[in-house]
N, C-alpha and C. Protein backbone atom coordinates (compact mmCIF):
# COMPACT_ATOMS: atom_id res chain seq x y z
N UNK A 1 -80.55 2.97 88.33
CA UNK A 1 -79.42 3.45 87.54
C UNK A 1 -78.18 3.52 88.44
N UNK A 2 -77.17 3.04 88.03
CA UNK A 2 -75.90 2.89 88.65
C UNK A 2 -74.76 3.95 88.60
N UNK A 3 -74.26 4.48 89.26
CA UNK A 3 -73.21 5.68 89.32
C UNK A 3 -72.54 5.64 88.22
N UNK A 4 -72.26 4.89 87.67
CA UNK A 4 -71.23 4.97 86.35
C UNK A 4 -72.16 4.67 85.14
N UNK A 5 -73.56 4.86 84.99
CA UNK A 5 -74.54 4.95 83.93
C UNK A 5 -74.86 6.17 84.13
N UNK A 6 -74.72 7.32 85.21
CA UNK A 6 -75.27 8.42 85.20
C UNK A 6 -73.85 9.29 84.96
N UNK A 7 -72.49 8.86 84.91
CA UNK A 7 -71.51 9.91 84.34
C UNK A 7 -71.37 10.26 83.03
N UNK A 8 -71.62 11.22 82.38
CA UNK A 8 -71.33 11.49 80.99
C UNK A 8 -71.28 10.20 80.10
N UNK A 9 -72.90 9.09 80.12
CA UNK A 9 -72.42 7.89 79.23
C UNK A 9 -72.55 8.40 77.82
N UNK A 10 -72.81 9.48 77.11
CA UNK A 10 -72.75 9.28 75.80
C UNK A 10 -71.15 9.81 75.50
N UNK A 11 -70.15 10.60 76.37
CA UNK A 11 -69.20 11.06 76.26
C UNK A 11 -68.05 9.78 76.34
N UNK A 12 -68.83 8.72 77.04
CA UNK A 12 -67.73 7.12 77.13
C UNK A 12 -68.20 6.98 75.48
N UNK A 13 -68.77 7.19 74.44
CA UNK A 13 -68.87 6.61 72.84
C UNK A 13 -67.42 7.09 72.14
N UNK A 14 -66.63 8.29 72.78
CA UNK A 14 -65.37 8.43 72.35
C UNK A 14 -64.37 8.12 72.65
N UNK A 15 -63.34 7.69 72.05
CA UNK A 15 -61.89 7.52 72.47
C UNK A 15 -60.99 8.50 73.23
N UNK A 16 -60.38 8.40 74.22
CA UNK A 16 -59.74 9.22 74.57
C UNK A 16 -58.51 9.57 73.68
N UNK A 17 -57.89 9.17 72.61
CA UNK A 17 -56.84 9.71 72.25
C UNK A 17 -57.56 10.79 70.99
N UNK A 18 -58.78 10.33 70.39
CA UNK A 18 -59.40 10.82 69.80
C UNK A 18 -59.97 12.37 70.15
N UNK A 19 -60.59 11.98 71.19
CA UNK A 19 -60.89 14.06 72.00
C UNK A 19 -59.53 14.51 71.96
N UNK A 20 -58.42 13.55 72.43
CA UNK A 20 -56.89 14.64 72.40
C UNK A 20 -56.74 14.99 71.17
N UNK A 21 -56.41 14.71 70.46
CA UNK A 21 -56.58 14.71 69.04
C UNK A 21 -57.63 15.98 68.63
N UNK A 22 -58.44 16.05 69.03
CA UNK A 22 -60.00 16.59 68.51
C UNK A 22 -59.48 17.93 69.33
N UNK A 23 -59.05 18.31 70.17
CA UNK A 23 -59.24 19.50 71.47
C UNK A 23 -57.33 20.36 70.72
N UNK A 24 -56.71 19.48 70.47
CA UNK A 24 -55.24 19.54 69.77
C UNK A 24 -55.78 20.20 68.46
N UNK A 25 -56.33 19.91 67.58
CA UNK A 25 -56.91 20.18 66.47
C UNK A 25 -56.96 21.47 66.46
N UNK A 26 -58.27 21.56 67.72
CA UNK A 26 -59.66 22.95 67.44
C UNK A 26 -58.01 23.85 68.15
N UNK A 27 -57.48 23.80 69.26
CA UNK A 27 -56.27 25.03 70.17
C UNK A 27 -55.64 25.19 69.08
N UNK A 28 -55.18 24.67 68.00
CA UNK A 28 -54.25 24.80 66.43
C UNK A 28 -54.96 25.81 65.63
N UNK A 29 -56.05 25.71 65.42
CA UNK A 29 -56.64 26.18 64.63
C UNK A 29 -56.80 27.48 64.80
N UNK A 30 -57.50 27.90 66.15
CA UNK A 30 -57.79 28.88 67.16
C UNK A 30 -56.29 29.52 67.32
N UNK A 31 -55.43 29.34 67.16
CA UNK A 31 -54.40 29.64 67.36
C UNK A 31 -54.23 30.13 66.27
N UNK A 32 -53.67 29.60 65.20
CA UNK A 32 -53.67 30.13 63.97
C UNK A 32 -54.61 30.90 63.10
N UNK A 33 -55.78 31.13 63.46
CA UNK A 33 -56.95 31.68 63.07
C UNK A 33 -57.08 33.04 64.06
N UNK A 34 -56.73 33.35 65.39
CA UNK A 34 -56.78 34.66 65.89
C UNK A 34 -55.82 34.16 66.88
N UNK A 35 -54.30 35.06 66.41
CA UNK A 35 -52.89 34.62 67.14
C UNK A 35 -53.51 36.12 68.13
N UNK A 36 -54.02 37.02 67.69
CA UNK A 36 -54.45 38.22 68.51
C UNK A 36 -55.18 37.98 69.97
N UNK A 37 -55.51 37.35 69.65
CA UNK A 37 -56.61 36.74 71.08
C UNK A 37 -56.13 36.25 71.89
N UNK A 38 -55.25 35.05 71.26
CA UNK A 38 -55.04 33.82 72.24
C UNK A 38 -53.90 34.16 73.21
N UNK A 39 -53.21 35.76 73.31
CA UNK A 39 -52.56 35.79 74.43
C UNK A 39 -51.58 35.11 74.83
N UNK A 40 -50.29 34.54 73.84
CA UNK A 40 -49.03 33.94 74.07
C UNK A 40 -48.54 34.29 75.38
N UNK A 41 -48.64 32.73 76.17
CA UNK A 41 -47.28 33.42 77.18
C UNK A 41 -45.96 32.69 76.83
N UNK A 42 -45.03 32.91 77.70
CA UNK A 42 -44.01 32.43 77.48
C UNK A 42 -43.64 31.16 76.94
N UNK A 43 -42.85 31.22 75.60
CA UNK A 43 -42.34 30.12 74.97
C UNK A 43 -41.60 29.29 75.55
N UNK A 44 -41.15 28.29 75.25
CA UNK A 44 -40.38 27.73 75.77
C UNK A 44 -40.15 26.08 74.97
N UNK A 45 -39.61 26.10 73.64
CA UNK A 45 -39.42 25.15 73.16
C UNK A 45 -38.70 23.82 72.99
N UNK A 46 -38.00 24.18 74.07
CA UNK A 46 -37.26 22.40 74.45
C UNK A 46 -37.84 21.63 75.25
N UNK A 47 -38.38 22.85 76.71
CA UNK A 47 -39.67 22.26 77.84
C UNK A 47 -40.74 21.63 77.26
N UNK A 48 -41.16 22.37 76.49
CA UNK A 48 -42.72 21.95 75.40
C UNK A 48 -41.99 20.53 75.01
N UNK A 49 -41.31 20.11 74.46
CA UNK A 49 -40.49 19.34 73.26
C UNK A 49 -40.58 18.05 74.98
N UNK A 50 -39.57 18.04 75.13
CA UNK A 50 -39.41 17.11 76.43
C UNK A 50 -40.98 16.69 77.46
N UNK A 51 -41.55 17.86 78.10
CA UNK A 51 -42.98 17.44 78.58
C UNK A 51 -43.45 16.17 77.24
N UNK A 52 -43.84 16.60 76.00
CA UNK A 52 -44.50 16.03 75.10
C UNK A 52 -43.80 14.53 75.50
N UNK A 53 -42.41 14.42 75.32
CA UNK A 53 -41.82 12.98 74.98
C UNK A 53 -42.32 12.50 76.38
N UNK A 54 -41.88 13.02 77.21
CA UNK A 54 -42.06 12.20 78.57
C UNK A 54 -43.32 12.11 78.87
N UNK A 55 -44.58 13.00 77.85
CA UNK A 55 -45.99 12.32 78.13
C UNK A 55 -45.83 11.10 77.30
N UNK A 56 -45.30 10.80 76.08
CA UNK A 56 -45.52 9.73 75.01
C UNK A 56 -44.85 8.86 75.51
N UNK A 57 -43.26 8.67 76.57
CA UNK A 57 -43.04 7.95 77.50
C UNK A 57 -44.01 6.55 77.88
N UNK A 58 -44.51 7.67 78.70
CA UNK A 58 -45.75 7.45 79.90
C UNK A 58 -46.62 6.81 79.26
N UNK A 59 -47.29 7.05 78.53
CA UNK A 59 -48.34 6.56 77.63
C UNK A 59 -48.20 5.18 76.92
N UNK A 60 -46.82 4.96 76.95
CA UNK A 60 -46.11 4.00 75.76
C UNK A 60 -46.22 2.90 76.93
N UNK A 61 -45.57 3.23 77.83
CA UNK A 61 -45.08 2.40 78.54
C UNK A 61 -46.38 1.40 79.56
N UNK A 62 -47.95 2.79 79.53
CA UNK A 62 -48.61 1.79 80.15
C UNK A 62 -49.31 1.24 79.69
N UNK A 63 -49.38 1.64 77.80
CA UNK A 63 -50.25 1.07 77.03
C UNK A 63 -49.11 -0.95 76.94
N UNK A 64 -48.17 -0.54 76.67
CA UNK A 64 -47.40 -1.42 76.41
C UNK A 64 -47.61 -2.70 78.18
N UNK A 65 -47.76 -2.01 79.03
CA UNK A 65 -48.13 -3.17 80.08
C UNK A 65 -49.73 -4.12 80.03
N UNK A 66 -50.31 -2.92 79.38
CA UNK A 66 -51.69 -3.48 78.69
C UNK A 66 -51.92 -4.43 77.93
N UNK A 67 -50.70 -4.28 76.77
CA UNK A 67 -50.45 -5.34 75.62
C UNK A 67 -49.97 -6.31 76.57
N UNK A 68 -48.95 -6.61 77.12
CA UNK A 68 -48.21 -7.50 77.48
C UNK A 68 -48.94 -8.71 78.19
N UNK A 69 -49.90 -7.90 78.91
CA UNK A 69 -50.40 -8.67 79.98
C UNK A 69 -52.04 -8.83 79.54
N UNK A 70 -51.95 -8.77 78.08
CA UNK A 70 -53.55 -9.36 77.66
C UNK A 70 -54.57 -8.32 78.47
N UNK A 71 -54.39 -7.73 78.58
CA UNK A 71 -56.04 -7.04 79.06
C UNK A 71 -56.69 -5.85 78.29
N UNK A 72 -57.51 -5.44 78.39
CA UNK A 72 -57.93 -4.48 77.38
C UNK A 72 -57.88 -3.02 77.65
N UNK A 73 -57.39 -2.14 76.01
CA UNK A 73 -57.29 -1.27 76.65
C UNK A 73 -58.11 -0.26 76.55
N UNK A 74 -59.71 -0.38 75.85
CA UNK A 74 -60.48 0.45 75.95
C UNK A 74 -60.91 0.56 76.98
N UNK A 75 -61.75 1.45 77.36
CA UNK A 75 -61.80 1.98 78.91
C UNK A 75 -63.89 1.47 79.00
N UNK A 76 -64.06 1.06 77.91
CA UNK A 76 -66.06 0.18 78.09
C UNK A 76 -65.04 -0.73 78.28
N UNK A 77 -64.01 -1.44 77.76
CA UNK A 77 -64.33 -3.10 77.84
C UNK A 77 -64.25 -3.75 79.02
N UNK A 78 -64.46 -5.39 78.61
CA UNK A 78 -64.02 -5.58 80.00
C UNK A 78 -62.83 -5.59 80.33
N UNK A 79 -62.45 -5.28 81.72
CA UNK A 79 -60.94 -5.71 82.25
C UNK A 79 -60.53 -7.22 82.62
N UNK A 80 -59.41 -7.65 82.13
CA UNK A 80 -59.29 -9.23 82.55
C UNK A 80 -57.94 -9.24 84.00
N UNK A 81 -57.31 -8.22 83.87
CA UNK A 81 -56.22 -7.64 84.83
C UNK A 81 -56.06 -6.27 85.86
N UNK A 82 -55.92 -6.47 86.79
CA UNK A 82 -55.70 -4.93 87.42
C UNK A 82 -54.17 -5.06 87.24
N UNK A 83 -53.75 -3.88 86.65
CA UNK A 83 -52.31 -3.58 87.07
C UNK A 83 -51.84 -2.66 87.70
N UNK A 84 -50.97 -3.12 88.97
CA UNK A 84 -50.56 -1.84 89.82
C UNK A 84 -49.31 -1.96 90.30
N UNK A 85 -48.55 -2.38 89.36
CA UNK A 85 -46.94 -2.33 89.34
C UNK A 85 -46.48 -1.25 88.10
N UNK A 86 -44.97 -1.51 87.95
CA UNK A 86 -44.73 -0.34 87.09
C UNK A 86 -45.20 0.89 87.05
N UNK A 87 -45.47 1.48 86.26
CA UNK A 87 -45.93 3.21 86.03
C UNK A 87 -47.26 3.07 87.17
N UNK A 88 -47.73 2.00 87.13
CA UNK A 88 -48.91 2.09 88.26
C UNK A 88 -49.33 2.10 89.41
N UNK A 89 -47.83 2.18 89.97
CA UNK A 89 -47.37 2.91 91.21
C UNK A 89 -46.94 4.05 91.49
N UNK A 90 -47.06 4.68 90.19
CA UNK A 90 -46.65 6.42 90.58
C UNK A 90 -48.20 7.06 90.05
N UNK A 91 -49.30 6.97 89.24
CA UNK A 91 -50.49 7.16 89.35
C UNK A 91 -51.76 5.95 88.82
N UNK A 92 -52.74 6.42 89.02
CA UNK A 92 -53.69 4.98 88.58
C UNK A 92 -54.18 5.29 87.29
N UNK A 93 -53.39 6.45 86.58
CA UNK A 93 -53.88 6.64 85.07
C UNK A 93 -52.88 7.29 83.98
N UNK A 94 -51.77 6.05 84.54
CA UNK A 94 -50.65 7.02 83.23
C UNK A 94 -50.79 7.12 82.00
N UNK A 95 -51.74 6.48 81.25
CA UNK A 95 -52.04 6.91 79.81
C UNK A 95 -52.31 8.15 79.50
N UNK A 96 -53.74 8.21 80.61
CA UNK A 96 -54.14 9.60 80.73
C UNK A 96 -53.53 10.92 81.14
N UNK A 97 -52.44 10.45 81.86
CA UNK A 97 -51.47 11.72 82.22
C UNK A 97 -50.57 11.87 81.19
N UNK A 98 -49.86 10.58 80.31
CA UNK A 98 -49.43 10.86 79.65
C UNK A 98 -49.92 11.74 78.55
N UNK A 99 -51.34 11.32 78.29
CA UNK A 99 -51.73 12.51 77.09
C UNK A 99 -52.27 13.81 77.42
N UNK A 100 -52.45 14.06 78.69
CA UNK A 100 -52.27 15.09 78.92
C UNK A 100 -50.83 16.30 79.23
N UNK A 101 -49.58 15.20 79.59
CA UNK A 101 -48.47 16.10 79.25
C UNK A 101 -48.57 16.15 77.98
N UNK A 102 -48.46 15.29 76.60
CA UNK A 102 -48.54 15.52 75.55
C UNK A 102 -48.92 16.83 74.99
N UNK A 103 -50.13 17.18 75.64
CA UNK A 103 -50.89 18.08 74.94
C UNK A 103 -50.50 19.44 75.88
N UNK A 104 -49.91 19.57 77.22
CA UNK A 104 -49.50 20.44 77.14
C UNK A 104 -47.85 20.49 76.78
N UNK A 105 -47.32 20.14 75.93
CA UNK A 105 -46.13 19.77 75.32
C UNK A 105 -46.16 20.96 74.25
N UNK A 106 -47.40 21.09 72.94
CA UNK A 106 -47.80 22.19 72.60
C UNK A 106 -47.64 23.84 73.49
N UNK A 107 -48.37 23.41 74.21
CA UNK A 107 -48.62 25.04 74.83
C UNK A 107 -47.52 25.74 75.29
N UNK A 108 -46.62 24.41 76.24
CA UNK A 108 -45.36 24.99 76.71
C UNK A 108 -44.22 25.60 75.86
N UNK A 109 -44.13 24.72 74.81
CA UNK A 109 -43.77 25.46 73.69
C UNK A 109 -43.69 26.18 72.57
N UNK A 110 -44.92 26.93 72.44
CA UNK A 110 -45.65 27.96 71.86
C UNK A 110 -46.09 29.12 72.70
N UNK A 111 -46.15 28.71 73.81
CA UNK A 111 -47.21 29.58 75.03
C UNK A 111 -48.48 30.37 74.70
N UNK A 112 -49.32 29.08 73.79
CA UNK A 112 -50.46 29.54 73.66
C UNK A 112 -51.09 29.04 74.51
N UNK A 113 -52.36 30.47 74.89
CA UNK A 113 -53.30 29.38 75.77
C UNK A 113 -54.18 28.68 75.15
N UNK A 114 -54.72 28.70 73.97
CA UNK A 114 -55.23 28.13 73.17
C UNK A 114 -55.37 26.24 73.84
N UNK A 115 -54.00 26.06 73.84
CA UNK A 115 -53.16 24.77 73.72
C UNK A 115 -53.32 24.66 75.08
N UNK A 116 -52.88 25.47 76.11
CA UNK A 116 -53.82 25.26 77.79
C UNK A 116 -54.89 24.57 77.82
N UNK A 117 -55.56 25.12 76.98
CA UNK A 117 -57.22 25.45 77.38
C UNK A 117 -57.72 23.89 77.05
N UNK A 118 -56.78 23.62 75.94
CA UNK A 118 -56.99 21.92 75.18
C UNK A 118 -56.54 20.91 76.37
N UNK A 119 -55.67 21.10 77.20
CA UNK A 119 -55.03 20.08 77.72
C UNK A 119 -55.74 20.50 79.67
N UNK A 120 -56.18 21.57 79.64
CA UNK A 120 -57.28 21.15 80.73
C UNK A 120 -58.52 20.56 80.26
N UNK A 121 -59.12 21.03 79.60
CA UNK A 121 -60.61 20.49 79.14
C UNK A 121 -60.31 18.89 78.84
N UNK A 122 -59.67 18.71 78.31
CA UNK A 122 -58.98 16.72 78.22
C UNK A 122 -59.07 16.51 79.61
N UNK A 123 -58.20 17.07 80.65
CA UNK A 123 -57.93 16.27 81.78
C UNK A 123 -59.49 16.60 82.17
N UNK A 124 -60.24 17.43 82.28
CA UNK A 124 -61.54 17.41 83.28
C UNK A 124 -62.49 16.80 82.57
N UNK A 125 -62.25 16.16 81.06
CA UNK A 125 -63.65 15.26 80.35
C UNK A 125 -62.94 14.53 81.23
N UNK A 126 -62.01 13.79 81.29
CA UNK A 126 -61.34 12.01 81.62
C UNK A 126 -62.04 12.53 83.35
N UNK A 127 -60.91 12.90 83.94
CA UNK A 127 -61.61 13.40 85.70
C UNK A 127 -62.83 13.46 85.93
N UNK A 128 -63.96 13.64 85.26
CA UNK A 128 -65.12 13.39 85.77
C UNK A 128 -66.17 12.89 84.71
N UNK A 129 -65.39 12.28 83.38
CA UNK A 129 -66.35 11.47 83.12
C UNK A 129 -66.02 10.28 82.82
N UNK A 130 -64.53 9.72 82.60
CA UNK A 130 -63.99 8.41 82.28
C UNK A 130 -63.56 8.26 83.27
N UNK A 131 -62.72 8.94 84.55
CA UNK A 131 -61.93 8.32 85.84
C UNK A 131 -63.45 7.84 86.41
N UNK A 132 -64.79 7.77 86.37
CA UNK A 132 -65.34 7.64 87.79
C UNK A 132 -65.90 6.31 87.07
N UNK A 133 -66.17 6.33 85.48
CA UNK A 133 -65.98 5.24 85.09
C UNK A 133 -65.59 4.18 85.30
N UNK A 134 -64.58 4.10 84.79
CA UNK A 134 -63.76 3.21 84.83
C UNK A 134 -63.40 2.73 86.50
N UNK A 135 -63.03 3.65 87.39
CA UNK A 135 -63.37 3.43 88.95
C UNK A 135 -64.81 2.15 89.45
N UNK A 136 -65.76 2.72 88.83
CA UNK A 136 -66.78 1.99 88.99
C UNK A 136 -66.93 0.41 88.61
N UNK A 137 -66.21 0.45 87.49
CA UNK A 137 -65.93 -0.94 86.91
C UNK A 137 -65.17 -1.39 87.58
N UNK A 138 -63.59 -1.33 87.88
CA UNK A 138 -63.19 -2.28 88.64
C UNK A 138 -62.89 -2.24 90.09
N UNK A 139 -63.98 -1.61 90.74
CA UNK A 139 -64.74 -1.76 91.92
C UNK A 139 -65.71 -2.80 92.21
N UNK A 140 -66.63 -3.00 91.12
CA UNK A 140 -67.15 -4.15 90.78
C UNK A 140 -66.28 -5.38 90.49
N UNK A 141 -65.73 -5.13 89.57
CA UNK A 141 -64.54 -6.58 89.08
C UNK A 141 -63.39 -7.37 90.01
N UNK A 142 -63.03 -6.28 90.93
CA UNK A 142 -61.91 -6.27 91.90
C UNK A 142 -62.31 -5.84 93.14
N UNK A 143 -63.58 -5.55 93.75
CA UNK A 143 -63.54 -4.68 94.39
C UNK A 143 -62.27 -4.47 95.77
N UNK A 144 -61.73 -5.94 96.55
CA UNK A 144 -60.39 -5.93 97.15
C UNK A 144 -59.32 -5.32 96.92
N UNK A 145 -58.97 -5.89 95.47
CA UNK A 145 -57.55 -5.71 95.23
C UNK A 145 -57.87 -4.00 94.54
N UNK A 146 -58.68 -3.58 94.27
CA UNK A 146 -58.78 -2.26 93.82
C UNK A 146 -59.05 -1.64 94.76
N UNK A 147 -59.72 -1.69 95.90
CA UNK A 147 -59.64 -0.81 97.17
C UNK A 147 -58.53 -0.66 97.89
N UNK A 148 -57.58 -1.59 97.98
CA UNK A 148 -56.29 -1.71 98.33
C UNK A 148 -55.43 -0.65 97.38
N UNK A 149 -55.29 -1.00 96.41
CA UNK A 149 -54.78 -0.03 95.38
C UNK A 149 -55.16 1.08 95.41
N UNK A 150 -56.24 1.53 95.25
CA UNK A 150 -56.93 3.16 94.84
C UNK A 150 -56.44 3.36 96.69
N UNK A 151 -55.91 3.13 97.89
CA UNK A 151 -55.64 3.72 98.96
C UNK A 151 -54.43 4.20 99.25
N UNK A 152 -53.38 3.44 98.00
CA UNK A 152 -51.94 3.02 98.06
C UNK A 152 -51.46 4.30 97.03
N UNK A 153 -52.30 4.52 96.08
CA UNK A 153 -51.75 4.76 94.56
C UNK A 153 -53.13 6.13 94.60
N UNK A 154 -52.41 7.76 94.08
CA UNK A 154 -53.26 8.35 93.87
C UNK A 154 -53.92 8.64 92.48
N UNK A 155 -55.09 9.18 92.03
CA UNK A 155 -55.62 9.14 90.88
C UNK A 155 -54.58 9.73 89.61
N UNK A 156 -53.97 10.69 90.13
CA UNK A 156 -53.15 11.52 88.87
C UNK A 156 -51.91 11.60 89.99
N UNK A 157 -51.11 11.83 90.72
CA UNK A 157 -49.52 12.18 90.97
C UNK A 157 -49.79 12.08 92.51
C-alpha cells in the first residue's frame, strides 16, 4: 500500500468545493440555530466582505490557469501539467487557500466562531488528506520538476 492509498482515501470521493460548501452550510445553521453558544467575536463587515473576494480572486485565477493550460482540475485525475508560475509562486495551493479565505470571509464578518470552526476543519481535511495526495501524485508524475518546486514554493504562504 502506497502513502497516498493510506491518506483519508474514502475522504478523496468528495469535492473540495463541495465540503466548503457542506462545513459553510452546517457553521450557518449552527449559527442561526444557537446564536447563544456560538460566542460572536468581533464583527467586522467590509474585512469579512474583501477576505471573501480576494479568496474568490485566488481561486478564479488558479482555476482559470487550469483551464487555460488543459490540465485537470480534479485533484484523483490525472495531471497533464505542473504549474508553477503565476499564483503558483506565492503558494502550491491557491485554490485551496482561496477557499479557505472564502470561508473565513463569513466569520470575519459576522464573528462567528461557528464560521471559524468551518474554515479550519476545511483547511485540515485538504492539509492532511488532499495536500499529501495530491503531493504524492505529482511526485510520481514529475518527480524533478516537482521537487524543484515544492523547495522553491511553500505549501500554503
Amino acid at each position: 500500500m502506497t502513502r497516498q492509498d493510506q491518506v483519508c482515501p474514502r475522504m478523496l470521493n468528495y469535492r473540495p468545493p463541495r465540503i466548503a460548501m457542506s462545513l459553510l452550510l452546517a457553521a450557518s445553521v449552527f449559527e442561526l440555530a444557537l446564536p447563544v453558544l456560538s460566542s460572536p467575536l468581533p464583527a467586522t463587515p467590509l474585512g469579512g466582505g474583501l477576505l471573501a473576494l480576494l479568496g474568490f480572486s485566488l481561486m478564479l485565477r488558479a482555476w482559470w490557469l487550469f483551464r487555460t493550460r488543459e490540465t485537470a482540475i480534479c485533484p484523483t485525475a490525472t495531471t497533464t501539467m505542473l504549474i508553477t508560475d503565476d499564483v503558483y509562486r506565492l503558494t502550491r495551493n491557491p485554490m485551496y487557500l482561496g477557499i479557505v479565505l472564502i470561508l473565513l470571509g463569513p466569520a470575519v464578518a459576522v464573528g462567528g466562531v461557528a464560521y471559524y470552526v468551518a474554515a479550519l476543519a476545511f483547511w485540515l481535511i485538504i492539509d492532511f488528506a488532499f495536500c499529501p495526495f495530491e503531493e504524492a501524485k505529482l511526485e510520481r508524475d514529475f518527480p524533478v520538476a516537482f521537487e524543484r518546486y515544492r523547495s522553491r514554493v511553500r505549501r500554503w504562504l
